[in-house]
Protein backbone atom coordinates (compact mmCIF):
# COMPACT_ATOMS: atom_id res chain seq x y z
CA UNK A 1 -14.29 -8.58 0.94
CA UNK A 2 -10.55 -9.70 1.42
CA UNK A 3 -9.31 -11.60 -1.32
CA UNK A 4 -5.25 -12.04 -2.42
CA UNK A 5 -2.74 -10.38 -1.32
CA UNK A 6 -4.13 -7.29 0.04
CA UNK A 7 -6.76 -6.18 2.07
CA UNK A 8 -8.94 -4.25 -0.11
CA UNK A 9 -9.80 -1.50 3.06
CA UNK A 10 -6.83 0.27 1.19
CA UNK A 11 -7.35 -1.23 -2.68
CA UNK A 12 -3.79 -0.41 -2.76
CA UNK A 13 -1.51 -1.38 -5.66
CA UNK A 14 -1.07 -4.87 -5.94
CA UNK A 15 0.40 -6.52 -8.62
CA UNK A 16 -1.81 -9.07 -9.55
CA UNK A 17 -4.17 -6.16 -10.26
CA UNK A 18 -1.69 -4.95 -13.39
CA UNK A 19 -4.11 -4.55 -16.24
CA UNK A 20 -3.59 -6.11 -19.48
CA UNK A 21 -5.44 -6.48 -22.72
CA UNK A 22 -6.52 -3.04 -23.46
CA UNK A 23 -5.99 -0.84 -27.11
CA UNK A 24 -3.51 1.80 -26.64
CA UNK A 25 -4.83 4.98 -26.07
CA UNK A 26 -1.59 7.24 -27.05
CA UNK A 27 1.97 7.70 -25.37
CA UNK A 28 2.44 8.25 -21.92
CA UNK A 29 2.02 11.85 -21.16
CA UNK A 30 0.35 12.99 -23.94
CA UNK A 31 -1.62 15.85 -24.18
CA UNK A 32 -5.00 16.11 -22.39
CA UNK A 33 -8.22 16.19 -24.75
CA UNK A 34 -8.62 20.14 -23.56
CA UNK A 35 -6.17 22.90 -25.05
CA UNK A 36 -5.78 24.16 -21.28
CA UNK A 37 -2.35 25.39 -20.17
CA UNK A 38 -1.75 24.41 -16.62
CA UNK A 39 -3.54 26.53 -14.16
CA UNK A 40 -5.02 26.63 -10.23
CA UNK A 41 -7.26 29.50 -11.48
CA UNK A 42 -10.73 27.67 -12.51
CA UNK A 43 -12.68 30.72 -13.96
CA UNK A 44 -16.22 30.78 -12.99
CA UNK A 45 -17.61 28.11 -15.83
CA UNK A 46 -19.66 25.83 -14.40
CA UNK A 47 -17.80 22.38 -14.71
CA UNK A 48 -18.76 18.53 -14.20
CA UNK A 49 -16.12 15.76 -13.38
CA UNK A 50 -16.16 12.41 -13.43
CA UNK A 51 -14.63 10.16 -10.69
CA UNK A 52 -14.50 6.53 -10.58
CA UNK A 53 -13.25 4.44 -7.54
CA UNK A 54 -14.00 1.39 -5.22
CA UNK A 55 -16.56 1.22 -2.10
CA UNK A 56 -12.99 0.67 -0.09
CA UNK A 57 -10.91 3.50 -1.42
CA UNK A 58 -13.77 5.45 -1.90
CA UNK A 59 -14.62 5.75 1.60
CA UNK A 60 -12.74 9.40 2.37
CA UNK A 61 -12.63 10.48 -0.89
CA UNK A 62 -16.65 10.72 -1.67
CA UNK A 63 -16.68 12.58 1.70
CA UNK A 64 -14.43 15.11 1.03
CA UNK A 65 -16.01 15.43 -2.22
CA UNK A 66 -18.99 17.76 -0.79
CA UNK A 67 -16.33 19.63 1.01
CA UNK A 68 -13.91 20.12 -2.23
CA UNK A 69 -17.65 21.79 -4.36
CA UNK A 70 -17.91 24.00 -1.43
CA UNK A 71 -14.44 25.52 -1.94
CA UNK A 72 -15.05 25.46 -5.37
CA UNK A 73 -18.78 26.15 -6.07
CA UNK A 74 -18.62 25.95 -10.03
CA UNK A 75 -17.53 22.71 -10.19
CA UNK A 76 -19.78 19.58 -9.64
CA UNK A 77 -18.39 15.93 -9.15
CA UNK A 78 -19.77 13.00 -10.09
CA UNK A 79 -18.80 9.74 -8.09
CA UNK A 80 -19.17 6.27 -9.35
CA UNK A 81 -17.85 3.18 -7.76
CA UNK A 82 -17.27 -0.44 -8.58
CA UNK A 83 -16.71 -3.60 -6.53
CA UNK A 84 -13.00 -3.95 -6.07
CA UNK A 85 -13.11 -6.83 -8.55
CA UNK A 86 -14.73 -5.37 -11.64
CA UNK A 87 -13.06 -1.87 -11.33
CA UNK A 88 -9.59 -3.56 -11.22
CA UNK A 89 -10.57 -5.63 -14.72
CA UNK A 90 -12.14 -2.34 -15.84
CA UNK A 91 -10.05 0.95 -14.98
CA UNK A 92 -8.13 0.64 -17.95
CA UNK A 93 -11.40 -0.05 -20.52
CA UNK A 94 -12.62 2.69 -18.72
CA UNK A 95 -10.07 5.42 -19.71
CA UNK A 96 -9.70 4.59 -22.89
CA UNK A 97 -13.19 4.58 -23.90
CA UNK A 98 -15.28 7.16 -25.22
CA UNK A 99 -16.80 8.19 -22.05
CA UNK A 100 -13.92 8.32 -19.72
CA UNK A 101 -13.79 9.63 -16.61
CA UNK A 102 -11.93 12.59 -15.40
CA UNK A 103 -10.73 10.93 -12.77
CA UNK A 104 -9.64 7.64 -11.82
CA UNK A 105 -8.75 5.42 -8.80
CA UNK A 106 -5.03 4.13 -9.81
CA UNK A 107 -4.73 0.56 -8.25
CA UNK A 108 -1.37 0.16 -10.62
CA UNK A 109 0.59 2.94 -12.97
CA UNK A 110 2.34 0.20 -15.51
CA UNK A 111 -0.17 -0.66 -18.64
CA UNK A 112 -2.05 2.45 -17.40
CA UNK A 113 0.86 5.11 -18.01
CA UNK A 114 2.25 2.85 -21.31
CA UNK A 115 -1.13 2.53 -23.15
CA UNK A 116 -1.16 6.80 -22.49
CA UNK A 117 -4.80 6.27 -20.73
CA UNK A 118 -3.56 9.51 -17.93
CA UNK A 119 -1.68 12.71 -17.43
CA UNK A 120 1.86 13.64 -16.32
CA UNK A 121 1.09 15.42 -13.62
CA UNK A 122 4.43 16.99 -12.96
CA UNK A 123 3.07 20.67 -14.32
CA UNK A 124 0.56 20.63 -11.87
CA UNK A 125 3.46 19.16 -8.64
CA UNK A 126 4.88 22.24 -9.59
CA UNK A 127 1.70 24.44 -9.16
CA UNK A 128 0.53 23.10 -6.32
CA UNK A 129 4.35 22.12 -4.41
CA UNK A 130 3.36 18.70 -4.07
CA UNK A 131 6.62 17.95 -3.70
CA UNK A 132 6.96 19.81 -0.81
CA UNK A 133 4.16 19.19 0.67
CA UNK A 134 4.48 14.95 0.74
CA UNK A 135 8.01 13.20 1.49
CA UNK A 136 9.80 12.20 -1.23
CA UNK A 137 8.75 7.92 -1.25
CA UNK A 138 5.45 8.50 -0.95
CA UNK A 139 5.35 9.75 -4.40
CA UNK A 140 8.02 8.34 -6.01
CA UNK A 141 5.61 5.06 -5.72
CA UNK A 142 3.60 6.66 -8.72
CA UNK A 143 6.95 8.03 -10.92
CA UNK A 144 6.78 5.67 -14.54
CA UNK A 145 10.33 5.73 -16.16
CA UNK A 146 10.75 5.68 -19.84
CA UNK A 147 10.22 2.22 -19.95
CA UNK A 148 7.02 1.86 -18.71
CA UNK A 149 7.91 -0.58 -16.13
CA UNK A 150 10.86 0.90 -13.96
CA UNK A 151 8.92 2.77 -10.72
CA UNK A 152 10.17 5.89 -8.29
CA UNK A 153 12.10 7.89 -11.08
CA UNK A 154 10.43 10.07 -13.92
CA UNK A 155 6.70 11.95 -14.25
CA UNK A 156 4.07 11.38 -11.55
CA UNK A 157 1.14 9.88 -12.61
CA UNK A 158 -1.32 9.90 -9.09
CA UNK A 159 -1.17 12.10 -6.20
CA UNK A 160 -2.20 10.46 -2.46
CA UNK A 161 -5.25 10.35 -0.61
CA UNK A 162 -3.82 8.66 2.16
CA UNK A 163 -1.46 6.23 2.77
CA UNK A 164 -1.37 2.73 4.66
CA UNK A 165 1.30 0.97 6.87
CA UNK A 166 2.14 -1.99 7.59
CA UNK A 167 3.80 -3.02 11.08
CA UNK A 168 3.42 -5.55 14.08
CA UNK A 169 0.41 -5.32 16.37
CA UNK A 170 0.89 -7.21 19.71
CA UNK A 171 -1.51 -8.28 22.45
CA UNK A 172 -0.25 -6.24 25.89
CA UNK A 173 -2.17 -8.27 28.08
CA UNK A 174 -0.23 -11.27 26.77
CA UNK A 175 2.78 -9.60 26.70
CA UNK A 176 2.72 -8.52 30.39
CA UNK A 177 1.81 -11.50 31.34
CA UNK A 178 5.51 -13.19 29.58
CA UNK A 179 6.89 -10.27 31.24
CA UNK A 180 8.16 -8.69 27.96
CA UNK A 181 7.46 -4.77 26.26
CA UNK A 182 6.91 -4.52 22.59
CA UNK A 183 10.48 -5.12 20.48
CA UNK A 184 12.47 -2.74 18.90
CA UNK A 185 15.37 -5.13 17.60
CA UNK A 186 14.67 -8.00 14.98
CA UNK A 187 16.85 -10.36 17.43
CA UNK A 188 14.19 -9.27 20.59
CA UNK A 189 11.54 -9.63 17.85
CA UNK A 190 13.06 -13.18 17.70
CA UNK A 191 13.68 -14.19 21.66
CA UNK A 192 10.31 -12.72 22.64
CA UNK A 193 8.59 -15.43 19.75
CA UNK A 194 10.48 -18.14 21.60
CA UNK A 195 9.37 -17.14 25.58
CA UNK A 196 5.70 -16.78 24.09
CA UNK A 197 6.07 -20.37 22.68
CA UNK A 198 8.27 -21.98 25.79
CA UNK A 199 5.16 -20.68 27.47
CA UNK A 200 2.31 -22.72 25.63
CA UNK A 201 1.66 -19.25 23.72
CA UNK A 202 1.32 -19.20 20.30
CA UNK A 203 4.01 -16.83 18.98
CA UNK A 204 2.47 -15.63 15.92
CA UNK A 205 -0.85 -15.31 14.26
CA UNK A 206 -0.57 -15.73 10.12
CA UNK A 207 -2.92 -16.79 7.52
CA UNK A 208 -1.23 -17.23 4.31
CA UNK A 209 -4.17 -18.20 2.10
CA UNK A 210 -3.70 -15.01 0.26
CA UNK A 211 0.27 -15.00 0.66
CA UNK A 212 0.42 -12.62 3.35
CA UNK A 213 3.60 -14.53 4.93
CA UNK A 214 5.01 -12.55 1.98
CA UNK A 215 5.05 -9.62 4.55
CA UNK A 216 6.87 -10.89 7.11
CA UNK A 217 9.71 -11.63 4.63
CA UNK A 218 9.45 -8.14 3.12
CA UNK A 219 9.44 -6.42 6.73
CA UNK A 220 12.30 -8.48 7.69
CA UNK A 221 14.35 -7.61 4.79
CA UNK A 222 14.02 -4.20 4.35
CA UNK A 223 14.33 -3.65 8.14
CA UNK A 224 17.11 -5.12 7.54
CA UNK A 225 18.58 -3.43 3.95
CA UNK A 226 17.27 -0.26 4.19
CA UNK A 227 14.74 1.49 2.94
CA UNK A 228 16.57 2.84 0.15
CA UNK A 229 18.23 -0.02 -1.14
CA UNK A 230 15.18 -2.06 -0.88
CA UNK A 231 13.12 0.15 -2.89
CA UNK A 232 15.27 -0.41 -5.63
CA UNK A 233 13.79 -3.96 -6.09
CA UNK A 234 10.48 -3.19 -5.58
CA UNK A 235 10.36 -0.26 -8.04
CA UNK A 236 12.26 -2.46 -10.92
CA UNK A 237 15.58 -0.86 -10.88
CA UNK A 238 17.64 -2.66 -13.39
CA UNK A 239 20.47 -4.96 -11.77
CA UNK A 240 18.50 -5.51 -8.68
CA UNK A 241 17.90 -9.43 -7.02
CA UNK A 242 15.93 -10.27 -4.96
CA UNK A 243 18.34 -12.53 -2.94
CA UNK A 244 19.70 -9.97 -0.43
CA UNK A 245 21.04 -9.94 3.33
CA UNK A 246 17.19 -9.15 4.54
CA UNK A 247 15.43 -10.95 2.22
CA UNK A 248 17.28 -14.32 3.24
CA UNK A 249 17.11 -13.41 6.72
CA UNK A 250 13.48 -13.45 6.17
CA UNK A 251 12.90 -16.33 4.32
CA UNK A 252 15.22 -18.19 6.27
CA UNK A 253 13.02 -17.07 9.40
CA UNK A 254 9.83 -18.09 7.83
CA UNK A 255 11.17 -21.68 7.52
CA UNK A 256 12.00 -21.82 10.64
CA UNK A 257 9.34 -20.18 12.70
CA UNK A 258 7.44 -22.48 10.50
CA UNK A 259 9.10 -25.99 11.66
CA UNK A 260 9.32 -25.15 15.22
CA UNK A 261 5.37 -24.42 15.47
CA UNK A 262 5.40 -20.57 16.04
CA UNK A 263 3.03 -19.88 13.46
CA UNK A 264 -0.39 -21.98 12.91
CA UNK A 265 0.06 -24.83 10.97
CA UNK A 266 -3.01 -24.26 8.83
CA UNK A 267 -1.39 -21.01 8.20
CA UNK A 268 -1.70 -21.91 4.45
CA UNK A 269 -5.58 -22.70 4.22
CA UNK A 270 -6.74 -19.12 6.84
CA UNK A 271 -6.73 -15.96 4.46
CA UNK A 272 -6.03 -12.70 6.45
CA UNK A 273 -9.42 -11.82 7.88
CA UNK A 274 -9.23 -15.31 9.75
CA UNK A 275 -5.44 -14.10 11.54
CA UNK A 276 -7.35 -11.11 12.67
CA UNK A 277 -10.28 -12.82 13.43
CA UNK A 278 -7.96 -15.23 15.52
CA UNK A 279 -5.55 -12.46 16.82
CA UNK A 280 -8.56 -10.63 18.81
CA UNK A 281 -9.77 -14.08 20.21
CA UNK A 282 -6.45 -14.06 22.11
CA UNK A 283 -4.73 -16.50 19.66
CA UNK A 284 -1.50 -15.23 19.32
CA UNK A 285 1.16 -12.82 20.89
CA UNK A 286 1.75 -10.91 17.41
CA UNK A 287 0.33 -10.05 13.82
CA UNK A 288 2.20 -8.69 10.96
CA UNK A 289 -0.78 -6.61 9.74
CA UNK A 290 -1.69 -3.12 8.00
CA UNK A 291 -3.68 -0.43 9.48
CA UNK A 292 -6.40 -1.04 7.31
CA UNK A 293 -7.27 -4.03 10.13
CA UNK A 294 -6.55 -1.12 12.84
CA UNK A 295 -10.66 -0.78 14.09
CA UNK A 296 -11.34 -4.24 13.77
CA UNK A 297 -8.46 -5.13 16.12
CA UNK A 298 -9.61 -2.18 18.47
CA UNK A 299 -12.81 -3.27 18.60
CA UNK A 300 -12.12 -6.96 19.69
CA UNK A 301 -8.92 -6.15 21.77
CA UNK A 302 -9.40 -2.83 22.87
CA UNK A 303 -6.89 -1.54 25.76
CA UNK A 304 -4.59 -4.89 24.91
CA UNK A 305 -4.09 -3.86 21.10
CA UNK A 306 -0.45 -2.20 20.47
CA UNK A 307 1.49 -1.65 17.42
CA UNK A 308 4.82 -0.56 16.63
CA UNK A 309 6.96 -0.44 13.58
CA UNK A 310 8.78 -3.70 12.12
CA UNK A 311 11.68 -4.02 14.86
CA UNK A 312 14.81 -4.24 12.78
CA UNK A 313 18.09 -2.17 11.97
CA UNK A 314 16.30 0.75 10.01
CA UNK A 315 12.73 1.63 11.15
CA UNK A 316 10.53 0.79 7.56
CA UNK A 317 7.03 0.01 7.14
CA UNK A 318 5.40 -1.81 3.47
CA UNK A 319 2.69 0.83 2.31
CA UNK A 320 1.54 3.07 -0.58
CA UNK A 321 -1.39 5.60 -1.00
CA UNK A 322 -4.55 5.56 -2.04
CA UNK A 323 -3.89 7.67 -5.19
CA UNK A 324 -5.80 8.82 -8.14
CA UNK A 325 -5.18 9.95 -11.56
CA UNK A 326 -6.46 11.96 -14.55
CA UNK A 327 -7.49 10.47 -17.77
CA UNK A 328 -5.74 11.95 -20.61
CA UNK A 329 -9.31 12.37 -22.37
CA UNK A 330 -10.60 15.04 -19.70
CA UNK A 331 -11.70 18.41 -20.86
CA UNK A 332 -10.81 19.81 -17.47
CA UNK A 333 -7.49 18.88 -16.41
CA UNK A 334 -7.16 22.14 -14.13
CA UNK A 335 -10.23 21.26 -12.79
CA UNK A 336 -9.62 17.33 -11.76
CA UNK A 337 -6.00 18.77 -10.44
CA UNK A 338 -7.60 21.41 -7.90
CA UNK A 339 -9.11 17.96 -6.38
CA UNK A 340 -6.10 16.40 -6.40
CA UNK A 341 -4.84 18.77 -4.55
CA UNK A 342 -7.59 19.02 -2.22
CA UNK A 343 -6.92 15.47 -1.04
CA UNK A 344 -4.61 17.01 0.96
CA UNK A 345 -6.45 19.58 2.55
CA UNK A 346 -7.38 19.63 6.27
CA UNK A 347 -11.11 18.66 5.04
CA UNK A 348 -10.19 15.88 3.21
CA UNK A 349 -7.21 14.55 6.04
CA UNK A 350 -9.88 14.45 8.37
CA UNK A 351 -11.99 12.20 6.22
CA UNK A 352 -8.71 10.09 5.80
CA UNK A 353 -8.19 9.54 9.41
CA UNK A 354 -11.60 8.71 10.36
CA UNK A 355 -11.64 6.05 7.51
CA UNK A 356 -8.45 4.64 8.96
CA UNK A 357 -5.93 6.03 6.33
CA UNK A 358 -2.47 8.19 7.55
CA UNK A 359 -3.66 11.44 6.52
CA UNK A 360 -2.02 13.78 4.13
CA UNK A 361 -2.12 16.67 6.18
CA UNK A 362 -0.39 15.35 9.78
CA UNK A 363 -2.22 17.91 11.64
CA UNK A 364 -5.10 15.95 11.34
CA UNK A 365 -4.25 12.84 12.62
CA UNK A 366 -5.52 13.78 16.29
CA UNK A 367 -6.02 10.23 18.34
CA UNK A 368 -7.12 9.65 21.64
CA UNK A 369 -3.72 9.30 24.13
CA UNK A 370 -3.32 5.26 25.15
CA UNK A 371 -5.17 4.06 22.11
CA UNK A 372 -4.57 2.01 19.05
CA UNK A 373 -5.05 4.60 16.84
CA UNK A 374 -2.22 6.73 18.73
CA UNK A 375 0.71 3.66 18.42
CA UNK A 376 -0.51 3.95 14.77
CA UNK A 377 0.05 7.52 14.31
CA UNK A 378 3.40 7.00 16.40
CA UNK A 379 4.70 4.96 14.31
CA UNK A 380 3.71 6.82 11.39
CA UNK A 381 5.74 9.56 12.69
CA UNK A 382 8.50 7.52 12.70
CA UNK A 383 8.52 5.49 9.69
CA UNK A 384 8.12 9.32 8.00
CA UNK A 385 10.74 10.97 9.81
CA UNK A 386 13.36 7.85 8.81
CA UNK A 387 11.88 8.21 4.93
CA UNK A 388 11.19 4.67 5.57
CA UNK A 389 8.06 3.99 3.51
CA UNK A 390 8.79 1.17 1.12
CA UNK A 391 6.12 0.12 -1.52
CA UNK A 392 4.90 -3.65 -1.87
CA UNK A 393 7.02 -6.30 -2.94
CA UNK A 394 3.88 -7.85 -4.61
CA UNK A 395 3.65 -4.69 -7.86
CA UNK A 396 7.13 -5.43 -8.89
CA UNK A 397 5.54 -7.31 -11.50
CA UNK A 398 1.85 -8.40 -13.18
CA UNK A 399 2.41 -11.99 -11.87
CA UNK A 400 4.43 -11.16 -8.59
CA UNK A 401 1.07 -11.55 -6.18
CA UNK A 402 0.64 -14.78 -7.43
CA UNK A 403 4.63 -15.91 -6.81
CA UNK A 404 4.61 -14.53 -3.71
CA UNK A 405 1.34 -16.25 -2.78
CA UNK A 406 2.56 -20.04 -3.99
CA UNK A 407 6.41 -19.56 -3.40
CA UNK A 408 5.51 -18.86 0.39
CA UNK A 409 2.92 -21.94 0.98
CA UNK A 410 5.77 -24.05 -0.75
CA UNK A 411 8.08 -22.42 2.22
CA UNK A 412 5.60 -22.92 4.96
CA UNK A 413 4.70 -26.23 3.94
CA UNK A 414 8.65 -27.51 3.93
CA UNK A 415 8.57 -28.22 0.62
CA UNK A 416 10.81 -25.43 -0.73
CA UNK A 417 13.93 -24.33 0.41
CA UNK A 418 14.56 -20.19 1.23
CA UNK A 419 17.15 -20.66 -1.71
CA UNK A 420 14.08 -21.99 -3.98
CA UNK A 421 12.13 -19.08 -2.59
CA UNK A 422 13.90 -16.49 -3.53
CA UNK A 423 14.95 -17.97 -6.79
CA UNK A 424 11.25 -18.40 -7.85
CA UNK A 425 10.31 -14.91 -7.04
CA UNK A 426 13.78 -12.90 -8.63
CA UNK A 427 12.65 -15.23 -11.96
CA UNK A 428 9.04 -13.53 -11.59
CA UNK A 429 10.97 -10.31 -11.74
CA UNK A 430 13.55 -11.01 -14.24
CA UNK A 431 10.03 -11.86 -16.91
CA UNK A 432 9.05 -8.08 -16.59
CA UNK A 433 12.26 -6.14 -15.09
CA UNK A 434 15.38 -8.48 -16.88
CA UNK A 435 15.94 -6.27 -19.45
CA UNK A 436 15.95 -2.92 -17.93
């Protein structure tokens, strides 16, 4: 079921997914339908919630589900899921109507926090040490400023239920054979792609159908930037271009991997599914890819599949959480926080893990030594340590997927410049972000 720009194994927050249209359903923040005070003490009622959330997404959390009524025997959740499609067009109905859930699947905080349709759920970050518990950027992702718009500063609205990453995957058998190791500098990155192609190898695999060439420029540039700085961007901070050191660098690349043949040239008419699908034929020495794609590339590659994190100047990976929010309608706001919570319990990290998420709780992320899955926790471990999560360039904006998507075919296809490119998708930004 992959369609745009992201694979929906994650249903992470992608900007074309922005919801529009809906009646306002307050302020942001406002005050839940119950008079409860915030509490982790549930009583002994006997309580129902309501969760709503995709097949993908789903996955761990309607496991852990069973485990989270065990701990807490009084309550009772209800789970209801939509095709990734029809719950993006409807999450937003769906809170503000009469019979809205307690819960909710959060695919994108911006017309969701401004029409008022969930909870700040700072009070209960505070009850439960959230922030504590996760680093610092993989929340911020899901903190609305004033504005509605601006990201990473000001209430949280979600809490994670695992998170994804994005990084390179390589073929080792192909590698050993061109005598080289997996890169850990942008310009080895860079001399490896041109041994692979002096050798009749195809350097690397991309379908771009969806606009997923709009990760290679993102990896490059942040790699390059900074996590910090880059964030800024991505998360609307007012004053920020698009047309920085990395991001050139990685447009600039894109041309010109593009021209000299290291990519496919159909790159433009494959969607993602059809890289991997290529990738674990043998077609190609690398893949820009998430770990969403981590079994199938297992499964088809087995002891050749490695990953690693983007080689650059700062170690970075793109990815966000799965995260979910409560509808400012629900009657039991202590209630739908204790799950929250639990999505970060040992029960519920296990169910993350074996659904192919980074798990909340570390401890659980326990992979066989010499496997795919361990080069993905490694590099977890290190993107984490550096505090290099960055969020996806594609929900700066409602329209950025689609920019991305056509500004990058243009740049494949030679028929835009990188100085086109990155003036197309900073005048995407400037529509929802110029006025910050």
């Amino acid at each position: 079921m992959q369609r745009r720009i992201l694979h929906p194994a994650l249903a992470f927050a992608a900007a074309a997914l922005v919801l529009t249209g809906c009646a306002p359903g307050g302020t942001a923040g406002s005050a839940p339908a119950s008079a409860e005070k915030p509490s982790t003490d549930l009583g002994s009622e006997e309580i129902t919630l309501s969760l709503i959330s995709t097949p993908e997404s789903g996955a761990s959390t309607k496991a852990t589900i069973a485990a989270f009524e065990k701990e807490y025997p009084n309550v009772t959740v209800e789970y209801q899921q939509t095709n990734y499609d029809d719950y993006n067009k409807s999450v937003n109905l769906e809170l503000n109507s009469d019979k809205a859930p307690d819960i909710a699947l959060l695919n994108s905080v911006n017309n969701t926090v401004k029409n008022g349709l969930v909870l700040d759920l700072d009070p209960y970050a505070g009850l439960y040490d959230w922030t504590d518990k996760y680093p610092e950027n993989q929340l911020n992702q899901w903190r609305v400023g004033e504005n509605g718009t601006t990201l990473g500063d000001g209430p949280l609205y979600a809490a994670p239920a695992g998170f994804s990453e994005v990084g390179l995957y390589y073929n080792k058998r192909i590698a050993a054979e061109l005598g080289i190791t997996a890169p850990t500098t942008f310009a080895e990155f860079e001399e490896q792609l041109a041994t692979a192609a002096a050798a009749g190898v195809l350097p690397l695999q991309l379908g771009n159908a969806e606009g997923h060439a709009s990760f290679l420029v993102q990896s490059i540039g942040q790699s390059t930037d900074g996590a910090g700085a880059y964030a800024d961007w991505a998360f609307g901070k007012s004053g920020s271009t698009f047309d920085t050191e990395g991001n050139r660098k990685g447009a600039e690349a894109l041309a010109d991997w593009a021209a000299k043949g290291w990519i496919p040239s159909d790159a433009n008419g494959v969607n993602l599914q059809g890289a991997v699908d290529a990738f674990v034929s043998g077609k190609g020495l690398f893949l820009v890819d998430g770990n969403w794609d981590a079994s199938k590339i297992a499964e088809g590659l087995g002891a050749d599949a490695g990953f690693v994190p983007f080689p650059g100047d700062n170690v970075t990976a793109i990815g966000t959480s799965v995260a979910y929010a409560i509808s400012s309608s629900t009657e039991h706001p202590n209630a739908a926080a204790a799950f929250l919570n639990f999505l970060g319990s040992p029960e519920a990290s296990a169910n993350q893990f074996e659904q192919g998420f980074m798990p909340l709780d570390p401890t659980a992320a326990t992979p066989e030594e010499g496997t795919l899955q361990a080069d993905l926790v490694s590099a977890w471990s290190k993107i984490s340590e550096a505090d290099g999560l960055v969020g996806f360039n594609n929900n700066a904006s409602p329209t950025m997927n689609d920019t991305l998507t056509a500004s990058s075919q243009e740049l494949l296809a030679g028929r835009a410049t990188p100085d086109e490119f990155l003036a197309a998708v900073q005048a995407d930004w400037d529509e929802t972000h110029g006025g910050n």
